[in-house]
C-alpha atoms as a PDB file:
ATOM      1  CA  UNK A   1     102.562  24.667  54.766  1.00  0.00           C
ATOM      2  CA  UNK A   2     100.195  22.195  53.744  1.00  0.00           C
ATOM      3  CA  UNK A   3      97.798  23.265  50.762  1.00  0.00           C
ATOM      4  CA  UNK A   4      94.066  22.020  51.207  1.00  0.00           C
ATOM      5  CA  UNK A   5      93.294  19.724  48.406  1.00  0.00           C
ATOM      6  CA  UNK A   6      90.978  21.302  45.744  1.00  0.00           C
ATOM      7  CA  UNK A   7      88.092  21.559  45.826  1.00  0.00           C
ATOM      8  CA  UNK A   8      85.788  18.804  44.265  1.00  0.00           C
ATOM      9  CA  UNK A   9      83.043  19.262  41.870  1.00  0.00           C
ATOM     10  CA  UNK A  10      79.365  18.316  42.766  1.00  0.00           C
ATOM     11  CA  UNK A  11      77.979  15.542  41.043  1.00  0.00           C
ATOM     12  CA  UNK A  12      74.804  15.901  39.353  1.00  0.00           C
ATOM     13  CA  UNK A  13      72.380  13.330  39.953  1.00  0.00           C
ATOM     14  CA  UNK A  14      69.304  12.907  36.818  1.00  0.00           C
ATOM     15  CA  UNK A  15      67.110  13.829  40.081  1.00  0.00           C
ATOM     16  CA  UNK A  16      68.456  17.432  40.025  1.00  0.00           C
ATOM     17  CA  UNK A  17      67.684  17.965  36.685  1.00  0.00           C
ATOM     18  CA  UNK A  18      65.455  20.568  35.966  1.00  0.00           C
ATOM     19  CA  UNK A  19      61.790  18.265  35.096  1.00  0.00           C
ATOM     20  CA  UNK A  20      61.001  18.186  31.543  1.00  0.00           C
ATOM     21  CA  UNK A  21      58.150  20.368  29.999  1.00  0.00           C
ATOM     22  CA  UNK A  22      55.357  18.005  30.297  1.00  0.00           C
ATOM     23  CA  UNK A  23      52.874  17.881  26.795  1.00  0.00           C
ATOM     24  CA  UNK A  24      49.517  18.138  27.440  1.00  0.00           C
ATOM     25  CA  UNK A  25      47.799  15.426  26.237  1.00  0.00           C
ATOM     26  CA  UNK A  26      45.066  15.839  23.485  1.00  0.00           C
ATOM     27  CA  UNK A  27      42.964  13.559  24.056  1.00  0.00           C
ATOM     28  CA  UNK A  28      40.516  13.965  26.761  1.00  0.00           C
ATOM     29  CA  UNK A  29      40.234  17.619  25.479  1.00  0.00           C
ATOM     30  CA  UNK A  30      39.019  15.886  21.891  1.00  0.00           C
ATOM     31  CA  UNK A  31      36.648  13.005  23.449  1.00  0.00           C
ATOM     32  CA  UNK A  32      35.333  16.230  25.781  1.00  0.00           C
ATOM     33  CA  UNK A  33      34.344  17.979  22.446  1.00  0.00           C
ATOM     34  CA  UNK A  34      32.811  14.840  21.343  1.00  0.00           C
ATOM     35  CA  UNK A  35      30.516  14.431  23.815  1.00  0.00           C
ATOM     36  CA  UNK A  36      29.870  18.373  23.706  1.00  0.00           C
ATOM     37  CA  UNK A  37      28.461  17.768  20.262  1.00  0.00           C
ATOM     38  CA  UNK A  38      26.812  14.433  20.674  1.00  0.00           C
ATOM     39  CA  UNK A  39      25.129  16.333  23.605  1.00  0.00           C
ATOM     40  CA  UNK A  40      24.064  19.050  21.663  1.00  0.00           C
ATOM     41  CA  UNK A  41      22.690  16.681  18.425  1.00  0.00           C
ATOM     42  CA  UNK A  42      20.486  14.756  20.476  1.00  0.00           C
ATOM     43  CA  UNK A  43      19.599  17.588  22.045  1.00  0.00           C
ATOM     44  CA  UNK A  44      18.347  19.195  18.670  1.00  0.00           C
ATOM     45  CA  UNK A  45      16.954  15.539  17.812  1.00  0.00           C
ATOM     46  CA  UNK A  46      14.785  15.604  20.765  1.00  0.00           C
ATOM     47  CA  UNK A  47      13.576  19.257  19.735  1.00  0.00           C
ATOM     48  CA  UNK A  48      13.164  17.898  16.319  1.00  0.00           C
ATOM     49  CA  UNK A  49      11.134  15.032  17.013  1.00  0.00           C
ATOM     50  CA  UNK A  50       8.691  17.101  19.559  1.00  0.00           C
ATOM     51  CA  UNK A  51       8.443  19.513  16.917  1.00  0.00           C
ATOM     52  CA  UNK A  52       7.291  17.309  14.244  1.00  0.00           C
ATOM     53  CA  UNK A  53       5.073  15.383  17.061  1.00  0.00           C
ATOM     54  CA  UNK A  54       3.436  18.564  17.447  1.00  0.00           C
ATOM     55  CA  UNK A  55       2.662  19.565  14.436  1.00  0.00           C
ATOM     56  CA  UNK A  56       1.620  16.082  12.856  1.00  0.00           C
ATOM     57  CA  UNK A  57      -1.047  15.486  16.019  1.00  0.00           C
ATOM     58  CA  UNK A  58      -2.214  18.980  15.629  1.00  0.00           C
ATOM     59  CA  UNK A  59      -3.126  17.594  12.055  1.00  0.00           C
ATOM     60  CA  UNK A  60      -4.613  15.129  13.028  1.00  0.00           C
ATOM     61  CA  UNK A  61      -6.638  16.443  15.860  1.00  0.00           C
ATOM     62  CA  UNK A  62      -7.799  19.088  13.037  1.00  0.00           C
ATOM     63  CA  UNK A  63      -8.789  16.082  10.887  1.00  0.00           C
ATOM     64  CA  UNK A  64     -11.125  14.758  13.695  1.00  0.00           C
ATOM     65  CA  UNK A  65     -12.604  17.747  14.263  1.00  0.00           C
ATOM     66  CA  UNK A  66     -13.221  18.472  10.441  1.00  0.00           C
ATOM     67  CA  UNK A  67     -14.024  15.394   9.070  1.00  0.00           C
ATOM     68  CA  UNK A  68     -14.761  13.234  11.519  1.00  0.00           C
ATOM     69  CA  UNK A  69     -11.763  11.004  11.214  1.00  0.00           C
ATOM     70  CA  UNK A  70     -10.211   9.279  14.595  1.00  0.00           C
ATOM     71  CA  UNK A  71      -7.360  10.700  15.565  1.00  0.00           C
ATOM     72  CA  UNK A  72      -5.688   7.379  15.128  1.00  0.00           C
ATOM     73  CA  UNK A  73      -6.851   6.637  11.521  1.00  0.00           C
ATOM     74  CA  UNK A  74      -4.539   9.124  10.033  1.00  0.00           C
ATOM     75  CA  UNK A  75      -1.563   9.682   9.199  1.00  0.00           C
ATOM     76  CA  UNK A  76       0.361  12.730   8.393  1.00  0.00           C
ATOM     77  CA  UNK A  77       3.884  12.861   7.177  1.00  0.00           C
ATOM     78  CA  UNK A  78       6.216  16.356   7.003  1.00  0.00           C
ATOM     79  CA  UNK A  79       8.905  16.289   4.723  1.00  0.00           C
ATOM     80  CA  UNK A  80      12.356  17.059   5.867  1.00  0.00           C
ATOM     81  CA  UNK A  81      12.915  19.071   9.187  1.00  0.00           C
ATOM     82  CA  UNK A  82      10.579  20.489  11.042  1.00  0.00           C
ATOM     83  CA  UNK A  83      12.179  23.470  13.077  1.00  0.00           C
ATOM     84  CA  UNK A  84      13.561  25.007  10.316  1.00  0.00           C
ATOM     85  CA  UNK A  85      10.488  25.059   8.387  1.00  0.00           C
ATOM     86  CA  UNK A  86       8.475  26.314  11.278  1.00  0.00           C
ATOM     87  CA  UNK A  87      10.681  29.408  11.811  1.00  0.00           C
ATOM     88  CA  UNK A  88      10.072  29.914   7.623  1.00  0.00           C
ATOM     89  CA  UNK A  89       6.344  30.058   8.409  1.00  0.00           C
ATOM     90  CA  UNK A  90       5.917  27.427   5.907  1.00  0.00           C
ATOM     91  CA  UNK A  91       6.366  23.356   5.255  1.00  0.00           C
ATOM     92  CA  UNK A  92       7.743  22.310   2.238  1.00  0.00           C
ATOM     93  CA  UNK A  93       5.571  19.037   1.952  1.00  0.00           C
ATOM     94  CA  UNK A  94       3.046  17.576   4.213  1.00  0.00           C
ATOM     95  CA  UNK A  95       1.259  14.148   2.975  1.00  0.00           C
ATOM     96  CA  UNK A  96      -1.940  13.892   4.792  1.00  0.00           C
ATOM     97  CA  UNK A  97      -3.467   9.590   4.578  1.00  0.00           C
ATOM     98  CA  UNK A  98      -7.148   8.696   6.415  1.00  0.00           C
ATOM     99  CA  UNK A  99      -8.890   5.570   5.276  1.00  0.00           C
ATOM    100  CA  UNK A 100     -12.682   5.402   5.043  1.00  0.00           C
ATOM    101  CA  UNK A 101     -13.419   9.089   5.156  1.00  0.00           C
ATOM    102  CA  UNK A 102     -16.898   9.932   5.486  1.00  0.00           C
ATOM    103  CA  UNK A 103     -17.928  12.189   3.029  1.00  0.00           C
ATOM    104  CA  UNK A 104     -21.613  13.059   1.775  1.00  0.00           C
ATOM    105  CA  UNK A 105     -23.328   9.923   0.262  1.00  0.00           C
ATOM    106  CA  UNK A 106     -20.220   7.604   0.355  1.00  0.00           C
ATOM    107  CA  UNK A 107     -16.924   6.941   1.964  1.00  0.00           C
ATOM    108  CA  UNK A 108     -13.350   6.245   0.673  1.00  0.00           C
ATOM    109  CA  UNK A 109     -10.124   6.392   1.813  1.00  0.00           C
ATOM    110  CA  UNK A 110      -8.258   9.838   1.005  1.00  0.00           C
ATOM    111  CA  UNK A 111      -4.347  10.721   0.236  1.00  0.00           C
ATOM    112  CA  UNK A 112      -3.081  14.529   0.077  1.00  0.00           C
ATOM    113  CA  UNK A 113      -0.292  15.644  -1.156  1.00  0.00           C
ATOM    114  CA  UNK A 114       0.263  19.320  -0.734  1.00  0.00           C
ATOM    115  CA  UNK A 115       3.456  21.837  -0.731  1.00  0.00           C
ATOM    116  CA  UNK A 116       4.201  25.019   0.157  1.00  0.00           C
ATOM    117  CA  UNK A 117       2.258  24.774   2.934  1.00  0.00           C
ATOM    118  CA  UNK A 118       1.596  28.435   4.936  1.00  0.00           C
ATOM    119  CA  UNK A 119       1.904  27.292   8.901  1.00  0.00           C
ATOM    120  CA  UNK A 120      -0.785  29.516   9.855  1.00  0.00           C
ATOM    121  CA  UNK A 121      -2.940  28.443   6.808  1.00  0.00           C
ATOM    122  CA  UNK A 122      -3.230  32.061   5.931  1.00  0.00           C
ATOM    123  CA  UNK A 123      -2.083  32.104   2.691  1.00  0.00           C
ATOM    124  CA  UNK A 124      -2.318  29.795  -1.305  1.00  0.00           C
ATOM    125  CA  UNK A 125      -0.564  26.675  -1.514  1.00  0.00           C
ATOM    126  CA  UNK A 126       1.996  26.151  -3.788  1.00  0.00           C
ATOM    127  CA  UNK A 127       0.374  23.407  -5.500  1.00  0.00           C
ATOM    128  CA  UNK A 128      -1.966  20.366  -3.487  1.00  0.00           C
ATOM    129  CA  UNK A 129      -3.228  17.342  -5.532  1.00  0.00           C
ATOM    130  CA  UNK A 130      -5.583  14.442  -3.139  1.00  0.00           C
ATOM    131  CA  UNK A 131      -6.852  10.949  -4.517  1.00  0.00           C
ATOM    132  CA  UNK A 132      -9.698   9.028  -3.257  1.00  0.00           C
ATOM    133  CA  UNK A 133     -10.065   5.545  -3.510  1.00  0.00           C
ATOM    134  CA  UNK A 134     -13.217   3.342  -3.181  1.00  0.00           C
ATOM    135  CA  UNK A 135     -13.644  -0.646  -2.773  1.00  0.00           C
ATOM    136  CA  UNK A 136     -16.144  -2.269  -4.448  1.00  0.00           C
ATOM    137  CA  UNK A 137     -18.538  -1.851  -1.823  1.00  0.00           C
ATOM    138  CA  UNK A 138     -17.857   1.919  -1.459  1.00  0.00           C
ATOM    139  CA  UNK A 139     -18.112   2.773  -5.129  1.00  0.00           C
ATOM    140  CA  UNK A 140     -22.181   0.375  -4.697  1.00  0.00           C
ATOM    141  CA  UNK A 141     -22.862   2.783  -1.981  1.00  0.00           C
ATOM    142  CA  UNK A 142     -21.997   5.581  -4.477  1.00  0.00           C
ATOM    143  CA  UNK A 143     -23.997   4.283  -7.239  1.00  0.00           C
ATOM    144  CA  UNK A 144     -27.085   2.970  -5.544  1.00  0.00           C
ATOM    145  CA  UNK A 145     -28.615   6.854  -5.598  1.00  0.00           C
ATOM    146  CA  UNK A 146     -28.636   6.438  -9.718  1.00  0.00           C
ATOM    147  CA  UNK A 147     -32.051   5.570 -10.993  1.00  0.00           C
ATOM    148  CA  UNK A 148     -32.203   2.546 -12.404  1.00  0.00           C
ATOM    149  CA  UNK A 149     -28.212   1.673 -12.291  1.00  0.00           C
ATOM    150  CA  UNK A 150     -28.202  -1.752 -11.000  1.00  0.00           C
ATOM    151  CA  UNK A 151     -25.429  -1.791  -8.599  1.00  0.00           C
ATOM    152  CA  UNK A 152     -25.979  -5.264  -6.799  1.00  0.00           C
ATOM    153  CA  UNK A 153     -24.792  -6.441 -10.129  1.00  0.00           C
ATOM    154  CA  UNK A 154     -21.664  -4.653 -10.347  1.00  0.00           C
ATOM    155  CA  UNK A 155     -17.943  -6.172 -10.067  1.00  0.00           C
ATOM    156  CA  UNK A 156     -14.334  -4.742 -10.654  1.00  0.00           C
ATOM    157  CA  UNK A 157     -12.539  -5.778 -13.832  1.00  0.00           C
ATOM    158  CA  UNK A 158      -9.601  -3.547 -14.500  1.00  0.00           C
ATOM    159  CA  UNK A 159      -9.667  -1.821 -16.873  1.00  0.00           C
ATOM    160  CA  UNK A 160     -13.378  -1.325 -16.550  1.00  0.00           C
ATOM    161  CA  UNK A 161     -16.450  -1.530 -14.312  1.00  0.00           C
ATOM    162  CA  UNK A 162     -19.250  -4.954 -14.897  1.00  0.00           C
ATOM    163  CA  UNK A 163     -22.562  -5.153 -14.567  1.00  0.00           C
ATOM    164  CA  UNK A 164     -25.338  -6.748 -15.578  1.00  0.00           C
ATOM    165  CA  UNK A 165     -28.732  -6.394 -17.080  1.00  0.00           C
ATOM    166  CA  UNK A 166     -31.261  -8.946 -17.398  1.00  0.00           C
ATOM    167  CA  UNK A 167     -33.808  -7.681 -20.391  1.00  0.00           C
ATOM    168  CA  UNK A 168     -36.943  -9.281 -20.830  1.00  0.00           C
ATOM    169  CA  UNK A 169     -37.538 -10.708 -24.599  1.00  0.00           C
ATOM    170  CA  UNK A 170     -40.936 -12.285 -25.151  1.00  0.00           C
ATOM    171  CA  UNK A 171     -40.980 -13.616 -21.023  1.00  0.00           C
ATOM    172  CA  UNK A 172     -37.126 -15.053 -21.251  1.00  0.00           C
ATOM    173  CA  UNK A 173     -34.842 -12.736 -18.832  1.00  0.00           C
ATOM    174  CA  UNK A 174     -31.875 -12.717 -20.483  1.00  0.00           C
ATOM    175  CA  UNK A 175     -28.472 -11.411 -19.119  1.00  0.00           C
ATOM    176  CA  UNK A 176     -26.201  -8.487 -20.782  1.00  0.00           C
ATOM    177  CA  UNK A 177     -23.278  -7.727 -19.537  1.00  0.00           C
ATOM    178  CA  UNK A 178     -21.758  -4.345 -19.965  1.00  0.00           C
ATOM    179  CA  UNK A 179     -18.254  -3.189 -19.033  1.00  0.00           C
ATOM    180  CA  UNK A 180     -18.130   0.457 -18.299  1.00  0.00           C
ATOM    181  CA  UNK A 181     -14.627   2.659 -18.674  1.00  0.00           C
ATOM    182  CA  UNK A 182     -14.844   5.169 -15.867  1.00  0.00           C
ATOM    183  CA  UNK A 183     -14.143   9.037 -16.741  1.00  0.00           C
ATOM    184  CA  UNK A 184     -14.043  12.684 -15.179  1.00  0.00           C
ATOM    185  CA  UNK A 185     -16.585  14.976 -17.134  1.00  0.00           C
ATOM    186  CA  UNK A 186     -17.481  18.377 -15.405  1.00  0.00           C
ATOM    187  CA  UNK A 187     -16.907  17.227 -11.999  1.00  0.00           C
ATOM    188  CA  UNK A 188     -18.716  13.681 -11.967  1.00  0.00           C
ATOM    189  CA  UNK A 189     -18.131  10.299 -12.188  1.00  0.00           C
ATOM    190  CA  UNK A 190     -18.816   9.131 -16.101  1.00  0.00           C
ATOM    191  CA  UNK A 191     -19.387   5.607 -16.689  1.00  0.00           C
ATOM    192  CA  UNK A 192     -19.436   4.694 -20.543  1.00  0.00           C
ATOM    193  CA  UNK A 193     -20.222   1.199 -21.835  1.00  0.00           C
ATOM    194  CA  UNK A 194     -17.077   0.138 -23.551  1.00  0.00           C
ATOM    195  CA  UNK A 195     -18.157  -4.114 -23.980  1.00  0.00           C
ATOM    196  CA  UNK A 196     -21.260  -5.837 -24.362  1.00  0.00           C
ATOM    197  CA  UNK A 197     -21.891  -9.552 -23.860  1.00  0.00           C
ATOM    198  CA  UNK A 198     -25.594 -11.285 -24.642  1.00  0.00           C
ATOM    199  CA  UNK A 199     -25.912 -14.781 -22.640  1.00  0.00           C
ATOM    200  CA  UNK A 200     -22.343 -14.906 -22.295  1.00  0.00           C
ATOM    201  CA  UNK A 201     -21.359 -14.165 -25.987  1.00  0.00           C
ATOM    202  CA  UNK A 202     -19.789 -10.865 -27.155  1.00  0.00           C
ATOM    203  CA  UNK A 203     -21.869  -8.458 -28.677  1.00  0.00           C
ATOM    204  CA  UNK A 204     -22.022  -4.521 -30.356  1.00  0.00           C
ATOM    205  CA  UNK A 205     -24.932  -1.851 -29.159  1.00  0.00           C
ATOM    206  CA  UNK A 206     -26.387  -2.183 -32.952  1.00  0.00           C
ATOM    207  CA  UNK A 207     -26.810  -5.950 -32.563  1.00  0.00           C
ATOM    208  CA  UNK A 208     -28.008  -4.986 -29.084  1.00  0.00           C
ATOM    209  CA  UNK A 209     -30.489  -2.626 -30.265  1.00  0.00           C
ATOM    210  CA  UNK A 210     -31.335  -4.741 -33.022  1.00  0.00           C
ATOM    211  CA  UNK A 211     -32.231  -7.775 -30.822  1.00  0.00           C
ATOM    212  CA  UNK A 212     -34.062  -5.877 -28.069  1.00  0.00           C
ATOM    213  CA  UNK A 213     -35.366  -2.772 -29.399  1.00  0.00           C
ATOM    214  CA  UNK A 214     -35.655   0.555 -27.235  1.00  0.00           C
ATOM    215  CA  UNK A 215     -34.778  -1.892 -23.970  1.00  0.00           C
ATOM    216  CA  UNK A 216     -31.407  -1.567 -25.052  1.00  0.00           C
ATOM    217  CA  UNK A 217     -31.588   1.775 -24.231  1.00  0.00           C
ATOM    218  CA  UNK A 218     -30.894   1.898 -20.758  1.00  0.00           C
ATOM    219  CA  UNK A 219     -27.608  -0.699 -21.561  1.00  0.00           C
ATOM    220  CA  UNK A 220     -26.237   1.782 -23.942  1.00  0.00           C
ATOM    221  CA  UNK A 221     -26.587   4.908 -22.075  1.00  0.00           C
ATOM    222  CA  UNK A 222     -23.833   6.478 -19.916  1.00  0.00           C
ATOM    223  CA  UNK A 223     -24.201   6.379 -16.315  1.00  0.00           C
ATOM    224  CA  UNK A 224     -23.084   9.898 -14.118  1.00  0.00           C
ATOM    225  CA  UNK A 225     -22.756  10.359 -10.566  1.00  0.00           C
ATOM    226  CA  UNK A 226     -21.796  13.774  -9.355  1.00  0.00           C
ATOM    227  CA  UNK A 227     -19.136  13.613  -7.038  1.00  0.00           C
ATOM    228  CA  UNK A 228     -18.209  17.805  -6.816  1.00  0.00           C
ATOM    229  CA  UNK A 229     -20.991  18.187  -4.637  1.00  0.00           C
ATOM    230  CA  UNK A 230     -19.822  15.743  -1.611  1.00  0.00           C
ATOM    231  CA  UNK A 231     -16.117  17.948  -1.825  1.00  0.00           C
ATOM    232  CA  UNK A 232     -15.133  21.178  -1.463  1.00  0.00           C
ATOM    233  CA  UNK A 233     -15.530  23.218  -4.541  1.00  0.00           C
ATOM    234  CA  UNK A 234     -11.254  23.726  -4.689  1.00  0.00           C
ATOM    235  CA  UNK A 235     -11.159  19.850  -5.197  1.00  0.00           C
ATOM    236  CA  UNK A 236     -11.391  19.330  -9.440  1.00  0.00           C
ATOM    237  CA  UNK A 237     -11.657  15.873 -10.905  1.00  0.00           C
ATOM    238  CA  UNK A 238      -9.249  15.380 -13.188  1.00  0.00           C
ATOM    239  CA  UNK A 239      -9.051  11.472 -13.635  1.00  0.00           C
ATOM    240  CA  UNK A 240     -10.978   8.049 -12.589  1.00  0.00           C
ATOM    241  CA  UNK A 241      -9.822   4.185 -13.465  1.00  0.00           C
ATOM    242  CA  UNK A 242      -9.737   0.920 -11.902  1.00  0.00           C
ATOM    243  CA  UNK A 243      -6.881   0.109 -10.417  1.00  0.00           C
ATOM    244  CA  UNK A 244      -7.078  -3.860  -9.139  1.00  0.00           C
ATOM    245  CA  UNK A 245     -10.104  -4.040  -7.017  1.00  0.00           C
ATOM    246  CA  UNK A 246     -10.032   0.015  -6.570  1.00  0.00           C
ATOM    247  CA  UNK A 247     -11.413   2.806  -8.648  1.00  0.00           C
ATOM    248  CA  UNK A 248      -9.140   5.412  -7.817  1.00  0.00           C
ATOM    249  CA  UNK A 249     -10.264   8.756  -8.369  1.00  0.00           C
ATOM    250  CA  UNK A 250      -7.571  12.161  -8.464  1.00  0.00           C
ATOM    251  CA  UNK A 251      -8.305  16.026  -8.008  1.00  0.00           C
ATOM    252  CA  UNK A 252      -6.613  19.086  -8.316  1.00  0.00           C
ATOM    253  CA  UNK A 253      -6.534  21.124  -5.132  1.00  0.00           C
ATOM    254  CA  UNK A 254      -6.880  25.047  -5.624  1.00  0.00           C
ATOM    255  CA  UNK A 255      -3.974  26.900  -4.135  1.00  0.00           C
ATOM    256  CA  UNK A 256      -6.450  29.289  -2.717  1.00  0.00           C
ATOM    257  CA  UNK A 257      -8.749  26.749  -0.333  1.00  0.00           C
ATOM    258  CA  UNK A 258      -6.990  27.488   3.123  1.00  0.00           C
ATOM    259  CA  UNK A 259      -7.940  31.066   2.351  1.00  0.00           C
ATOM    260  CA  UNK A 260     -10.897  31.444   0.087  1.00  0.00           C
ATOM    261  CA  UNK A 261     -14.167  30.383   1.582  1.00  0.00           C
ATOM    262  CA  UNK A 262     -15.863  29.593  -1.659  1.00  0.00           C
ATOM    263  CA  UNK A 263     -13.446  27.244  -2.291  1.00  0.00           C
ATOM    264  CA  UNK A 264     -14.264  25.457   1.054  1.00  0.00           C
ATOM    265  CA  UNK A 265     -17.992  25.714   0.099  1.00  0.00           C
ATOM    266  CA  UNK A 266     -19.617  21.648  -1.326  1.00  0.00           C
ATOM    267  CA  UNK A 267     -18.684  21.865  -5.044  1.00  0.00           C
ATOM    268  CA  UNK A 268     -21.402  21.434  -8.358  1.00  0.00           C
ATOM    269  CA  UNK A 269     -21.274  19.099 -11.453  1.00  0.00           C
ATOM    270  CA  UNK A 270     -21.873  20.402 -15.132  1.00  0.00           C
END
C-alpha cells in the first residue's frame, strides 16, 4: 500500500503578515494647535486694539466737547493693555497731548500725564502732573493784558525772557534792555529782571536808577500775570523757564478734580 506523501507546509508570504501598528504622526496634530493659538492671539489683538480705539476716541471726543479741541488735534496714549485694565475699573497711565489749547486770555499747547486713572472718573487719581507750553507769540498774547509791559519788544533768550525799554533822558530815547528769569509765585507767572543793558552796554539797577531817576522804576519792577484763573483751581504752578524758543510752564494736578467740583471751578492768584 502506497503511503500519501506528507503533507507540505504553507509558505508564508510578507503579504500575510499581520500589518504593522501604524504611529500616528504628530505633526498635523501640533501645526493644528498652532494655528488654534495664532487664531485665538489675533483674535485677542483685534479685541485689544478696538478696546484701546475706544477708549482713546472717547477721550478725545470728551476733549472736543470740553475744551474745544478737534478731535484730530489730540492725542491720547494708554499705557499697557487695555482689556485688562478696563475689567480693573481703572488705567494705569493715560498721557493726554493737544496743541494750541484755547484757554481764557491765551493759548498753548498742553501735555497730561496722569495715573491711576478711575474708568468711570468717579473717584482721586493717583497722582496727575500737565505742562503747558507757549511760543513766543502765545506767551505776547499772555502779556499784552499787563499795564505798561511792553510785549512787542519781547524775545526768547534761554535762560531768560528780553525786552526792551526806551526811557526818555532830556528828549534822547534811549534803549534798556532787561532780561527777565521767569518764576511760579502763588499761582502766577513772575517775571524778575535778572540783566540790564543801557545802549547796548551792561549795566546794574543802581547805575540804572542813578542815570534815570524814578523812570527806572518801571525797568526794575517785577512783572506778574496770573495764570490760576484761566485753569481749573486743581491745576498748581509749580515751575516756569525757557526752554529754546518755549517757556514751558508745569502744574500739579489734584487727585481729587474728576470728583470735586471746586477743583474744576477757574482757579485765583495770591
Amino acid at each position: 500500500m502506497t503511503m500519501p506523501p506528507p503533507p507540505v507546509p504553507p509558505t508564508l508570504y510578507w503579504d500575510d503578515a499581520p500589518p504593522p501598528r501604524r504611529k500616528r504622526r504628530l505633526w498635523p496634530w501640533i501645526v493644528s494647535l498652532v494655528v488654534v493659538i495664532v487664531l485665538f492671539g489675533g483674535a485677542a489683538f483685534a479685541g485689544e486694539w478696538l478696546a484701546r480705539d475706544l477708549v482713546e476716541r472717547g477721550v478725545r471726543t470728551q476733549l472736543a466737547s470740553e475744551l474745544g479741541v478737534p478731535v484730530d488735534q489730540a492725542e491720547v496714549q494708554i499705557e499697557g493693555l487695555v482689556i485688562p485694565q478696563l475689567i480693573s475699573g481703572r488705567f494705569d497711565e493715560v498721557s493726554i497731548s493737544a496743541q494750541d489749547v484755547s484757554l481764557q486770555g491765551f493759548a498753548g499747547d498742553v501735555d497730561v500725564v496722569a495715573r491711576g486713572v478711575p474708568l468711570l472718573a468717579d473717584g482721586p487719581l493717583d497722582s496727575a502732573q500737565a505742562t503747558v507750553t507757549l511760543d513766543q507769540q502765545q506767551l505776547q498774547t499772555l502779556l499784552a493784558g499787563v499795564e505798561g509791559f511792553p510785549e512787542e519788544s519781547l524775545g526768547l533768550a534761554a535762560p531768560d525772557v528780553a525786552i526792551t525799554f526806551e526811557l526818555n533822558l532830556f528828549g534822547v530815547a534811549i534803549p534798556v534792555g532787561v532780561g527777565l528769569t521767569p518764576s511760579a509765585a502763588n499761582g502766577a507767572l513772575a517775571l524778575t529782571p535778572a540783566s540790564l543793558s543801557v545802549a547796548g552796554g551792561s549795566a546794574d539797577a543802581q547805575t540804572l536808577r542813578d542815570q534815570f531817576g524814578g523812570l527806572a522804576d518801571a525797568v526794575l519792577q517785577t512783572w506778574q500775570v496770573c495764570i490760576a484763573s484761566s485753569l481749573p483751581a486743581g491745576l498748581t504752578l509749580t515751575d516756569v523757564a525757557v526752554a529754546g524758543d518755549e517757556v514751558v510752564a508745569r502744574f500739579d494736578i489734584a487727585s481729587g478734580i474728576l470728583v470735586d467740583s471746586s477743583l474744576q471751578e477757574p482757579g485765583v492768584c495770591g
